[in-house]
N, C-alpha and C. Protein backbone atom coordinates (compact mmCIF):
# COMPACT_ATOMS: atom_id res chain seq x y z
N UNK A 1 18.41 18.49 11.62
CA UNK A 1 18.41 17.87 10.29
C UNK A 1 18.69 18.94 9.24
N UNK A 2 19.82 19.26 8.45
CA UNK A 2 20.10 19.78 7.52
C UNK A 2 19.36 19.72 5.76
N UNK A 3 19.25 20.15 5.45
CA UNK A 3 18.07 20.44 4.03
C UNK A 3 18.67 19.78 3.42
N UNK A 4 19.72 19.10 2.82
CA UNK A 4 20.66 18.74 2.13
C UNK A 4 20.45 16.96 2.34
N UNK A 5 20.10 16.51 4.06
CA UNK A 5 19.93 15.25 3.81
C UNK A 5 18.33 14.98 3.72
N UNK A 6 17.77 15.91 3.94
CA UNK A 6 16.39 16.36 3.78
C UNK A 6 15.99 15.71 2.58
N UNK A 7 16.35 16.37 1.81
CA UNK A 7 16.03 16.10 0.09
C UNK A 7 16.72 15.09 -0.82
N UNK A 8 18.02 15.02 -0.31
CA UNK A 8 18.94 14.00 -0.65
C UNK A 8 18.27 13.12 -1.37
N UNK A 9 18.40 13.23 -3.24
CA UNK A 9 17.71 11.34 -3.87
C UNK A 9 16.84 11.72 -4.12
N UNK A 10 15.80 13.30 -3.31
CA UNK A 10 14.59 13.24 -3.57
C UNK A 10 14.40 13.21 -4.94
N UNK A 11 13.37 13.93 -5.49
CA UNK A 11 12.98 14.73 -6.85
C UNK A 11 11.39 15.10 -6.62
N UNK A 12 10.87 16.38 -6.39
CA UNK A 12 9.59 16.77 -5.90
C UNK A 12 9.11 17.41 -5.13
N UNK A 13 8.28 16.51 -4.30
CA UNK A 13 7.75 17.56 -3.12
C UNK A 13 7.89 16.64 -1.81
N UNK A 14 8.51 17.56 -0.82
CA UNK A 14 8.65 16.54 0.26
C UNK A 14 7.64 17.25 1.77
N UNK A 15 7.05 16.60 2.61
CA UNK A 15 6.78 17.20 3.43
C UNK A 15 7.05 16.81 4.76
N UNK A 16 7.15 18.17 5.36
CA UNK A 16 7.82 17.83 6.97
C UNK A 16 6.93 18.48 7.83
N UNK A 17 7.04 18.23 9.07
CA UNK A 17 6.16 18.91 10.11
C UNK A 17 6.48 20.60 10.43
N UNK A 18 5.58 21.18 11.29
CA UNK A 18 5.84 22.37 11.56
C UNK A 18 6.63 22.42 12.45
N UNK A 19 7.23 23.45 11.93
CA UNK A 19 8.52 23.84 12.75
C UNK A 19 8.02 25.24 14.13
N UNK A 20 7.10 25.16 14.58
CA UNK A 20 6.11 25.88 15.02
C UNK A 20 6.70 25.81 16.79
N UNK A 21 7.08 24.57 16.94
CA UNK A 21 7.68 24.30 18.27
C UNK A 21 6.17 23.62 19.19
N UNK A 22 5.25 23.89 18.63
CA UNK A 22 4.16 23.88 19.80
C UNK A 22 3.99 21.80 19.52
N UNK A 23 4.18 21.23 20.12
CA UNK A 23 4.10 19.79 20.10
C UNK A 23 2.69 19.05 19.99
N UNK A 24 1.60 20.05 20.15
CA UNK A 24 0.03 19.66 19.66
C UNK A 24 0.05 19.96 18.15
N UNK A 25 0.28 20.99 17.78
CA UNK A 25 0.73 20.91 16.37
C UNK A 25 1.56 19.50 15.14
N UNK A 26 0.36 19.06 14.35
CA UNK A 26 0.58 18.02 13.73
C UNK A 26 0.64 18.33 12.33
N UNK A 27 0.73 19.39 12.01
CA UNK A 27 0.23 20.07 10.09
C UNK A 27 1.55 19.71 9.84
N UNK A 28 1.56 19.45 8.45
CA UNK A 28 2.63 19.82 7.18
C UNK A 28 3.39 21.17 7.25
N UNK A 29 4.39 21.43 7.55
CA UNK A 29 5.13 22.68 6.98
C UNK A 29 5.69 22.98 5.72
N UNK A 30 7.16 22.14 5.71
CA UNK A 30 8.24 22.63 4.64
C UNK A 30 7.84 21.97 3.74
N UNK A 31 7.84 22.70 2.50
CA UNK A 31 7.94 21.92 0.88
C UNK A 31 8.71 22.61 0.59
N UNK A 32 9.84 21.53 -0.42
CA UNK A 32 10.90 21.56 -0.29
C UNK A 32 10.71 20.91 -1.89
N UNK A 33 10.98 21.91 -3.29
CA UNK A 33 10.85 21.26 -4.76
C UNK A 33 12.34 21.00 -4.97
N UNK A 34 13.08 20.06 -5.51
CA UNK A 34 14.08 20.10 -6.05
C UNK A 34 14.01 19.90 -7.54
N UNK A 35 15.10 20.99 -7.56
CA UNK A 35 15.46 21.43 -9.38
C UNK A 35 15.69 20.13 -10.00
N UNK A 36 14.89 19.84 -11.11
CA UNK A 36 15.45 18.49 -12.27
C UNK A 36 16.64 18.44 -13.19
N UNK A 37 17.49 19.92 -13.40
CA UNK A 37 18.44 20.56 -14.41
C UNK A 37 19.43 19.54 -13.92
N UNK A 38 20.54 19.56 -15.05
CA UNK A 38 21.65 19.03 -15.04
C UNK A 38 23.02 19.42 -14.53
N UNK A 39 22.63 20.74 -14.32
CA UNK A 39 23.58 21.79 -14.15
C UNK A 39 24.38 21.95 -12.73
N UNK A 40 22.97 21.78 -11.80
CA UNK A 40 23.47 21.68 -10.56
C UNK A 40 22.58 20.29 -9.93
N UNK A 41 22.48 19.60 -9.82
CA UNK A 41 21.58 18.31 -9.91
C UNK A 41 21.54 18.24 -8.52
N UNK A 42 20.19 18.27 -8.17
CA UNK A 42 19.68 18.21 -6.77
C UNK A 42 19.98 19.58 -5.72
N UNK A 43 20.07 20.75 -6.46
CA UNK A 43 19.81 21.58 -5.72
C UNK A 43 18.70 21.97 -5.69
N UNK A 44 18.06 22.92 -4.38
CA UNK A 44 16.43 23.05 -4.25
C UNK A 44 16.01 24.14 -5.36
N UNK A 45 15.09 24.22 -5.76
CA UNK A 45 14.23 25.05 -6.97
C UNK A 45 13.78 26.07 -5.88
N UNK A 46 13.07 25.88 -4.98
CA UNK A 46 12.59 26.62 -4.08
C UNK A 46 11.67 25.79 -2.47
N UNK A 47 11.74 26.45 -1.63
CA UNK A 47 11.51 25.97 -0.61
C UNK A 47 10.57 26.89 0.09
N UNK A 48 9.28 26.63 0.26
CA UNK A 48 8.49 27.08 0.83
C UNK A 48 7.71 26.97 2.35
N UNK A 49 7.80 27.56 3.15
CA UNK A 49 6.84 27.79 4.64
C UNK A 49 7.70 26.24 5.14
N UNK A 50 8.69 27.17 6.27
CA UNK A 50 8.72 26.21 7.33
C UNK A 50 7.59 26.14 8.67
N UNK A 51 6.99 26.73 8.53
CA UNK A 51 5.53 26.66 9.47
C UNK A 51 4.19 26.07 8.72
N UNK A 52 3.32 25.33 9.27
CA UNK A 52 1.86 25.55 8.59
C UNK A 52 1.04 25.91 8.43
N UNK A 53 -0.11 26.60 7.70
CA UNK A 53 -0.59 27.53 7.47
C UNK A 53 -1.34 28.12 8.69
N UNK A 54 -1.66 27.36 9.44
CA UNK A 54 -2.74 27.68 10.76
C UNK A 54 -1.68 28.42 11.69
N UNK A 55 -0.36 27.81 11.81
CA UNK A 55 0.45 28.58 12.55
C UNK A 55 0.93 29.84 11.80
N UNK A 56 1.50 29.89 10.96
CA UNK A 56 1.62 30.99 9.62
C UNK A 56 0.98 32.05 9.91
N UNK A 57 -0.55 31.82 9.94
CA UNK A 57 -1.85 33.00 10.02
C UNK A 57 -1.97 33.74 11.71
N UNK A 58 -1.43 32.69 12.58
CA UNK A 58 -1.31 32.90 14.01
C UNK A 58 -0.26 33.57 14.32
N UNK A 59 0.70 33.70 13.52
CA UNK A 59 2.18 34.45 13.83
C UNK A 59 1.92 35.77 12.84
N UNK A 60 1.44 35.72 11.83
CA UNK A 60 0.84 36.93 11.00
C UNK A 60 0.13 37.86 11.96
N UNK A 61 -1.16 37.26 12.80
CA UNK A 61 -1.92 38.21 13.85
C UNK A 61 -1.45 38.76 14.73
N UNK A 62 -0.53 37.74 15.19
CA UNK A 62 0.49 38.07 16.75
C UNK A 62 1.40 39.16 15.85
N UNK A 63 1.87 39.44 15.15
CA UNK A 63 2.88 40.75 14.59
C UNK A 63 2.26 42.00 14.44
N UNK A 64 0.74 42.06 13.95
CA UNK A 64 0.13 42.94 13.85
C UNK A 64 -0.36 44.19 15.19
């Protein structure tokens, strides 16, 4: 699924699952804000954590 039909129409905050791979894993990952401007209309503002935080903190330890 490409980000583009992801957000497509949106305006806000959208949420998707973790991208974590582990299939017991049920959390929220991606938020995904799209810009309100006129300029470029419906491009993303910013896009934050394709993982969720529990996995996030688990891949943080495992690097250390």
């Amino acid at each position: 699924m490409d980000l583009e039909s992801l957000v497509n129409g949106y305006s806000g905050i959208v949420f998707t699952i973790c991208e974590c791979g582990d299939i017991s894993c049920k959390e929220d990952g991606i938020i995904y804000i799209k810009c309100g401007c006129k300029t470029k209309p419906g491009h993303i503002k910013r896009a934050v954590n394709d993982t969720c935080e529990v996995c996030r903190l688990k891949y943080i330890g495992e690097k250390k």
